[in-house]
Structures are given as C-alpha cells and as structure tokens.
Protein backbone atom coordinates (compact mmCIF):
# COMPACT_ATOMS: atom_id res chain seq x y z
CA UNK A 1 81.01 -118.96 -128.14
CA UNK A 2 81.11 -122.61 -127.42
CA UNK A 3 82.72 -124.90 -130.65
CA UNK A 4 83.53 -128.39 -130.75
CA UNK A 5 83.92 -130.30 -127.96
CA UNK A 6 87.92 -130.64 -126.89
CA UNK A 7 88.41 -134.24 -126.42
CA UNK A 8 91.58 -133.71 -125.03
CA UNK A 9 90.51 -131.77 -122.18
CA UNK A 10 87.59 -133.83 -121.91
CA UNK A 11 87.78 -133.62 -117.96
CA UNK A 12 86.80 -129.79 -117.86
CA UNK A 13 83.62 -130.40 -120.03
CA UNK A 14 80.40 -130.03 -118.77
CA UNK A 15 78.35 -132.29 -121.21
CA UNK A 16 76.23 -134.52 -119.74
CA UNK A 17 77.45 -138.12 -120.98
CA UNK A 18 74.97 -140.17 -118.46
CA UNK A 19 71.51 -141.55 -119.66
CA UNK A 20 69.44 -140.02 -116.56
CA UNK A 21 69.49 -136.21 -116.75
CA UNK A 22 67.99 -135.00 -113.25
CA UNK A 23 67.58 -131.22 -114.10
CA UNK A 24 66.88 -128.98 -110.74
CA UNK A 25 64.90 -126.66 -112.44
CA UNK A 26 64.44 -124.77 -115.95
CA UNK A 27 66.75 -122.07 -117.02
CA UNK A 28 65.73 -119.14 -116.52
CA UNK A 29 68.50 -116.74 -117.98
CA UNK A 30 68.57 -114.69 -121.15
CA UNK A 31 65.59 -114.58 -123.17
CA UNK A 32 64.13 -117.85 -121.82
CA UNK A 33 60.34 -117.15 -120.08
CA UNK A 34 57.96 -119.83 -119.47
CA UNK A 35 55.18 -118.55 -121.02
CA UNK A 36 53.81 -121.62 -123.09
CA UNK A 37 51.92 -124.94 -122.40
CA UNK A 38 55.33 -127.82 -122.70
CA UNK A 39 57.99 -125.28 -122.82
CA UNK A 40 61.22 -126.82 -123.62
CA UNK A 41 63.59 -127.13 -121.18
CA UNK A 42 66.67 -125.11 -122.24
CA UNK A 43 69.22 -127.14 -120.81
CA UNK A 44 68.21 -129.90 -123.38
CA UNK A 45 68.90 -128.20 -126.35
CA UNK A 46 72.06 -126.62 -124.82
CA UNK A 47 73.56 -129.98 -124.29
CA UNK A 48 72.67 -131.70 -127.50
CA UNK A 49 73.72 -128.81 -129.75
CA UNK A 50 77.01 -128.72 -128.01
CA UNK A 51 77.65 -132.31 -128.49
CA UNK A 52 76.27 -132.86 -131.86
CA UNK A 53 77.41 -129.28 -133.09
CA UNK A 54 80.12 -126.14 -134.09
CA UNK A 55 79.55 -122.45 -133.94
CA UNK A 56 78.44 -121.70 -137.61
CA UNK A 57 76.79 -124.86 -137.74
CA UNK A 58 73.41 -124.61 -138.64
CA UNK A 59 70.35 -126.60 -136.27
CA UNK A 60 67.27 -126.92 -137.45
CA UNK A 61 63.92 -127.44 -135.34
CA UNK A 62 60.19 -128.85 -136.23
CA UNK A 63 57.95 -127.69 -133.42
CA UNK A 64 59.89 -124.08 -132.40
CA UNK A 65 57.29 -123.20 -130.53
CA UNK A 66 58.31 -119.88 -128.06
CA UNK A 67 62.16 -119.98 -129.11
CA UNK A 68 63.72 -121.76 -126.43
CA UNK A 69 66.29 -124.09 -129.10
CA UNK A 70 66.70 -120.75 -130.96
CA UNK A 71 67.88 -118.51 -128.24
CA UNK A 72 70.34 -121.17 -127.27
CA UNK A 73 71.80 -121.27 -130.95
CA UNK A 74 72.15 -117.48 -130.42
CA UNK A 75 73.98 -117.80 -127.06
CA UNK A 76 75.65 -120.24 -128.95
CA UNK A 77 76.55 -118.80 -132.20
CA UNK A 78 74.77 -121.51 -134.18
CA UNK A 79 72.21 -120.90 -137.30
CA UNK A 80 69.01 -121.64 -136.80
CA UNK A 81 65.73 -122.72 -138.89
CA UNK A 82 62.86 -123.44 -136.89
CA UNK A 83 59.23 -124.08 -138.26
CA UNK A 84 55.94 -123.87 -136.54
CA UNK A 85 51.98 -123.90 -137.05
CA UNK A 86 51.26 -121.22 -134.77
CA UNK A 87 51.68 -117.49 -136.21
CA UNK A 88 51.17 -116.08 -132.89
CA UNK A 89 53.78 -117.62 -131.08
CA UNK A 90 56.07 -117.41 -134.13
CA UNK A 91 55.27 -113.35 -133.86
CA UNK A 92 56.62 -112.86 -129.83
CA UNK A 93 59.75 -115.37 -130.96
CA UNK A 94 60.16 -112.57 -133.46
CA UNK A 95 60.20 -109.73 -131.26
CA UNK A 96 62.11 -111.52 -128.59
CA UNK A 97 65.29 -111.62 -131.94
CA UNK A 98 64.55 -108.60 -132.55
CA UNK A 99 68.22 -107.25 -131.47
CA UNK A 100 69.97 -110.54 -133.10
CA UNK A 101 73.08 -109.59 -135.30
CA UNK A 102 75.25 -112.60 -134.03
CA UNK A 103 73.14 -115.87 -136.18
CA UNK A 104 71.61 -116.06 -139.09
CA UNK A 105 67.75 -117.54 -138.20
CA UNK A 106 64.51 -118.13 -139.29
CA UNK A 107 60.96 -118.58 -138.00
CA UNK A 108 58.63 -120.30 -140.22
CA UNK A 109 54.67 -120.57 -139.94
CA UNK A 110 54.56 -123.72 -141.78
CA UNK A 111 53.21 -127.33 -141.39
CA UNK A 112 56.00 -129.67 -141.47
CA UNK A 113 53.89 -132.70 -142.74
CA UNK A 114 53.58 -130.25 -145.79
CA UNK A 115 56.42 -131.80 -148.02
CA UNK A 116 56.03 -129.34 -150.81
CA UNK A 117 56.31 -126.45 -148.20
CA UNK A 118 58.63 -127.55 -146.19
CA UNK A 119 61.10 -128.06 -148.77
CA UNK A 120 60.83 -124.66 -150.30
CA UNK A 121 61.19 -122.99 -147.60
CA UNK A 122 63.95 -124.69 -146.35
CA UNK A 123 66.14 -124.73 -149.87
CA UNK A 124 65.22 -120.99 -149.59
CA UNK A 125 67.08 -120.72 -146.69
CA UNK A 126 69.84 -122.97 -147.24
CA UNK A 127 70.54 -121.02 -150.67
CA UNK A 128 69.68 -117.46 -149.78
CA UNK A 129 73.03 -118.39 -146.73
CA UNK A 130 74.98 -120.57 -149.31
CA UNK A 131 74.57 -123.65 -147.41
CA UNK A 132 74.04 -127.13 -148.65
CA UNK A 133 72.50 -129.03 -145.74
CA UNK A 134 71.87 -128.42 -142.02
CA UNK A 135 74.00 -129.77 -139.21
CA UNK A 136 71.68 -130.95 -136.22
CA UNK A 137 67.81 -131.36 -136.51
CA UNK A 138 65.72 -131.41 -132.87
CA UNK A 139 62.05 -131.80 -132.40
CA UNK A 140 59.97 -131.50 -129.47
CA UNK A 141 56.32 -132.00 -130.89
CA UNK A 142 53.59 -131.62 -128.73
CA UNK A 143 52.05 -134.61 -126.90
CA UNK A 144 48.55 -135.75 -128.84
CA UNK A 145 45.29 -134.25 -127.96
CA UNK A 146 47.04 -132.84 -124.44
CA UNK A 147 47.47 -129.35 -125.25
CA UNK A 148 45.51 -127.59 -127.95
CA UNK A 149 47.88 -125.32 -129.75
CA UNK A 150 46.17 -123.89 -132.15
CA UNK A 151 42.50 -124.84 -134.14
CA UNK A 152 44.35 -125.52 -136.96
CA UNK A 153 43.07 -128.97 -137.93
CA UNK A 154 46.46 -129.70 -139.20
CA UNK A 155 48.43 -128.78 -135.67
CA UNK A 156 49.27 -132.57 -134.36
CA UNK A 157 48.23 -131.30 -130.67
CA UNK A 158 44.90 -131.48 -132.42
CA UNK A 159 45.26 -135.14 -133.63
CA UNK A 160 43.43 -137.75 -131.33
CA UNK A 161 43.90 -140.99 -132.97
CA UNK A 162 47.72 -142.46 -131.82
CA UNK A 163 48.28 -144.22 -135.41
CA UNK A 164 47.52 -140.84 -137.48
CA UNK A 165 49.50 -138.33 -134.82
CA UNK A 166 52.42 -141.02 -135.38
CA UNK A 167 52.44 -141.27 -139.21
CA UNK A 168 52.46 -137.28 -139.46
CA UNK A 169 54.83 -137.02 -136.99
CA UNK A 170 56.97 -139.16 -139.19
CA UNK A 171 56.45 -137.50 -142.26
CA UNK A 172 57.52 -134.20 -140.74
CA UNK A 173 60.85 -135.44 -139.18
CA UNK A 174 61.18 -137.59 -142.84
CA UNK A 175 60.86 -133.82 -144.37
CA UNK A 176 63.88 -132.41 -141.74
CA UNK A 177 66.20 -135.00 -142.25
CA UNK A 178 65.97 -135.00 -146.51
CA UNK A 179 68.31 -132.03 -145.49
CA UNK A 180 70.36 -133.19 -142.47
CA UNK A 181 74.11 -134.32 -143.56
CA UNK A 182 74.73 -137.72 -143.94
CA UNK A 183 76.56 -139.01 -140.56
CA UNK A 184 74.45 -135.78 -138.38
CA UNK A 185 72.66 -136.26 -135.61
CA UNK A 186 68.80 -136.02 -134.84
CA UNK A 187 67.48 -135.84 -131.52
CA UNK A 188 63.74 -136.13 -130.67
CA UNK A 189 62.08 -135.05 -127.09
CA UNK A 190 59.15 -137.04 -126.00
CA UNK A 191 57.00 -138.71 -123.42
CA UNK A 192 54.43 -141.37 -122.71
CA UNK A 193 50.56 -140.72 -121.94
CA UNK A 194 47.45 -141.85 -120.07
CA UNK A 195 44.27 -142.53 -122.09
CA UNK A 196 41.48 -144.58 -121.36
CA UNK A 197 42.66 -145.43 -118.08
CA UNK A 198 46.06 -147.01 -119.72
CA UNK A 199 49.25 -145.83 -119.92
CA UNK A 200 50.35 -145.62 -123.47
CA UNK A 201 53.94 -146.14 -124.11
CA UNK A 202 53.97 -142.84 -126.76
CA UNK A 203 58.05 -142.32 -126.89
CA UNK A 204 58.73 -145.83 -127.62
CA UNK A 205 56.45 -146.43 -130.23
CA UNK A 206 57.51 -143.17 -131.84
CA UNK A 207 61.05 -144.43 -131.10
CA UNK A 208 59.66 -147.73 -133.01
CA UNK A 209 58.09 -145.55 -135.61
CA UNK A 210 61.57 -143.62 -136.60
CA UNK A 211 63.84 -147.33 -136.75
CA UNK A 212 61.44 -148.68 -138.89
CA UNK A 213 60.44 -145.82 -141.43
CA UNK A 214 64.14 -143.67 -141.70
CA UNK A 215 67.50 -143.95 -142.52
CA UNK A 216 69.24 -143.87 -138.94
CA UNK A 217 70.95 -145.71 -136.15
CA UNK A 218 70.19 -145.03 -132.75
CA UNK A 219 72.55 -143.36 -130.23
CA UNK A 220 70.93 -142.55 -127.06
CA UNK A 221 68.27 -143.28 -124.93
CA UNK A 222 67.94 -140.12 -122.20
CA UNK A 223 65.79 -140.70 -119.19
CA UNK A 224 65.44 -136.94 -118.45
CA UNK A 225 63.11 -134.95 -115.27
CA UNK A 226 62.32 -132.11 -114.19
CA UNK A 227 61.85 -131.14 -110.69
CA UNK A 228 61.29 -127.55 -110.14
CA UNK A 229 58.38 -127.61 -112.69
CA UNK A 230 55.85 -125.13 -110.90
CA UNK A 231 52.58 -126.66 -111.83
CA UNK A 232 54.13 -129.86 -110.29
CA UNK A 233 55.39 -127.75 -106.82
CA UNK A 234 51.84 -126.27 -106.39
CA UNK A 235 49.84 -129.48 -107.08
CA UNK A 236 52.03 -132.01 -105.80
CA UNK A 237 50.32 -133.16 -102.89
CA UNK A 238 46.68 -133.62 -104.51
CA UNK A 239 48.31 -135.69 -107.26
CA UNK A 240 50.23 -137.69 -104.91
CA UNK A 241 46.93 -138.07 -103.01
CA UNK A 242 44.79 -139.23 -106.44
CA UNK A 243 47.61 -141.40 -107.40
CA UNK A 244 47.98 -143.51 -104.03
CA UNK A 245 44.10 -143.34 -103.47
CA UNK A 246 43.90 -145.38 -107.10
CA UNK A 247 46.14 -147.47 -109.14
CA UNK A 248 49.10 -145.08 -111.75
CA UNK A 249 52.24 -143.40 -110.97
CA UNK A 250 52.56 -140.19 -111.60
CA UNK A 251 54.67 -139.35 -114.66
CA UNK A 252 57.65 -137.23 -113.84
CA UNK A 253 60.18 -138.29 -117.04
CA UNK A 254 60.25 -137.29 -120.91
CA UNK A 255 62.86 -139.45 -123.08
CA UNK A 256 65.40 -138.10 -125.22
CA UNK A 257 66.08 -140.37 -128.21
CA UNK A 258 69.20 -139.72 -130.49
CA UNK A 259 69.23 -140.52 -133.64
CA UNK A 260 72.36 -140.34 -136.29
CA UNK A 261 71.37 -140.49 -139.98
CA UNK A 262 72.85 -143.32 -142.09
C-alpha cells in the first residue's frame, strides 16, 4: 500500500508534521473495535509508521495489547512483532488475523522486562523471515496502577510504586531497541497522572528516563487529544462539575515522544 513518503510531492501528503494532533474521534474502520481499557488510537500508529517506515519494513510493538498497531501494518503492508502479557487478549488479536496472507506477524505472550525471553523470541523471528533488525519500534504501555490488565504480578499496570514501573519500563524498551537499526526511529505513547491529590508529570519523567538510560536523540514532542472518546461524551458534565467545584483540570492530552536511536 502506502511506501515511503514522496518528498517531492510533499504537498499531497497527509502526514501530520504539527506538534498538536487534535483527533475528532477514533477510527473505526477495518478490524479496529474498542473493546479494551486505553485502546490505542489508530490514527497514531498510522501516522508514525508512515513517516518512520516502507512497506516490507518490519515494526515492532511492546504493549500490543488488542491489535490496533498490527492491523495498521496489515493495511499497510508492514511486518509486524508485537509482544504482550496478556494471553487472552493476545488469543482475539489472533482470531481477528486469522485471514492475513498480506504481512508476515507475530503475537507474543511474553514479558518484555524478560531480557532472556525477549531476545529469543525476537531472533526467532528475525531469523525464521531472514531479517537482521527491525525498522520502527512503538510502545504504548499502560498507565501505572490505572487499569489492571491482568494479575500477573509482572504486568506494569500492576506496578504501584512510580520509580519501579519506570525502571521496568526502561528495561523493556532497552530490550526492543538492542534490535532496532541504528539511525530508526522509536516512538513512545504516554500520559501524566493524578495520585495523592498531585498531578504527576508521568510522560516527562519517562521522557527523562529514556535520554538518560539509551542510546537516542529526541525528535518530537506530540501534544495529541482525543475528543470523541465516549466515556468522556457520557461523563463530561459531572467531571466538569467535580473539577470546577475543587482545584485540577481535567486531563484531555497523551504525549507522543519520538525517539531516533544513535
């Protein structure tokens, strides 16, 4: 489908160059459903593997969660390996590619702090499709101790302390790009949160986290939102009301950082 991006017909394109992405509301075409607790917006992924990517590349994702990154690399025609924690989920992504003959894929249930298992699954993959590195990596993990995902004590929606869910988070992206090429692109989806009656500034201090522990340069800074989120249309005017009748504003925004490894 889509390739590179034609800089000489660069007035045609529809990438998104801007740092404020005001999305109307989710995609809803193709396979995409919103069946699961922070489902990915599928016009992020669309963008970012466009820029950053080829059909035949090959994009690989930590927290894959109900497919929404994969079935864009299939629209696409990019590879795809995705890992996550939660069998179930990883079971209706299956079914969902069940008719896919267009991209090679995969759908791992593994931890991705797991060094050992992360890397033999992934040098699996890469040598079972005679490829030597991936092209893209993208994670959208889930937020800390929001959204229970799983009881697996090892799932980092389980993690409570921000220092811990941080360093894991780390090491799994640390694991990803040992087998991004050098000069690729990483791209990481994330927000901030309220605890203990204070905001905490989550993206940037993963944002901090990444510049100070990895081998990459920064690219982008993405202000993106949402507004036809349906829990946010049906409760709208109760949070409005809590938020005036006390002291926070009501969080509306994820970041999108970009990364390019070194």
């Amino acid at each position: 489908m889509d390739s590179a991006i034609d800089k000489n017909d660069w007035k045609h394109s529809d990438i998104n160059v801007d740092s404020l992405w005001l999305i109307p509301e989710r995609c809803k075409n193709g396979k995409h459903k919103n069946i699961y607790h922070g489902n990915f917006v599928p016009q992020i992924p669309n963008q970012l593997i466009r820029r950053y990517t080829n059909a035949g590349d090959t994009v690989l994702e930590l927290f894959s969660g109900s497919g929404t990154t994969l079935f864009e690399c299939e629209e696409l025609q990019r590879d795809y390996i995705g890992f996550d924690i939660n069998s179930n989920i990883i079971d209706y992504v299956n079914s969902k590619m069940i008719d896919c003959t267009t991209i090679k894929y995969t759908v791992e249930n593994i931890d991705v702090t797991n060094t050992l298992d992360f890397s033999n699954a992934i040098e699996k993959w890469l040598t079972d499709n005679n490829k030597k590195y991936v092209d893209f990596v993208i994670a959208h993990p889930p937020y800390l101790d929001i959204v229970k995902f799983t009881d697996n004590e090892r799932d980092l929606s389980n993690i409570t302390d921000i220092d811990i869910f941080i360093n894991e988070l780390i090491k799994a992206i640390g694991c990803g790009l040992k087998y991004l090429k050098t000069g690729g692109y990483f791209a990481i989806i994330a927000g901030d949160i309220y605890k203990n009656s204070e905001v905490v500034p989550l993206a940037f201090k993963i944002m901090e986290a990444i510049k100070d522990n990895l081998n990459v340069k920064m690219k982008g800074i993405i202000i993106k939102n949402i507004e036809g989120n349906r829990g946010k249309l049906k409760t709208q005017d109760i949070w409005r009301y809590r938020a005036l009748k006390s002291d926070y504003y009501l969080f509306k925004h994820e970041y999108i950082f970009v990364f390019k490894k070194q």
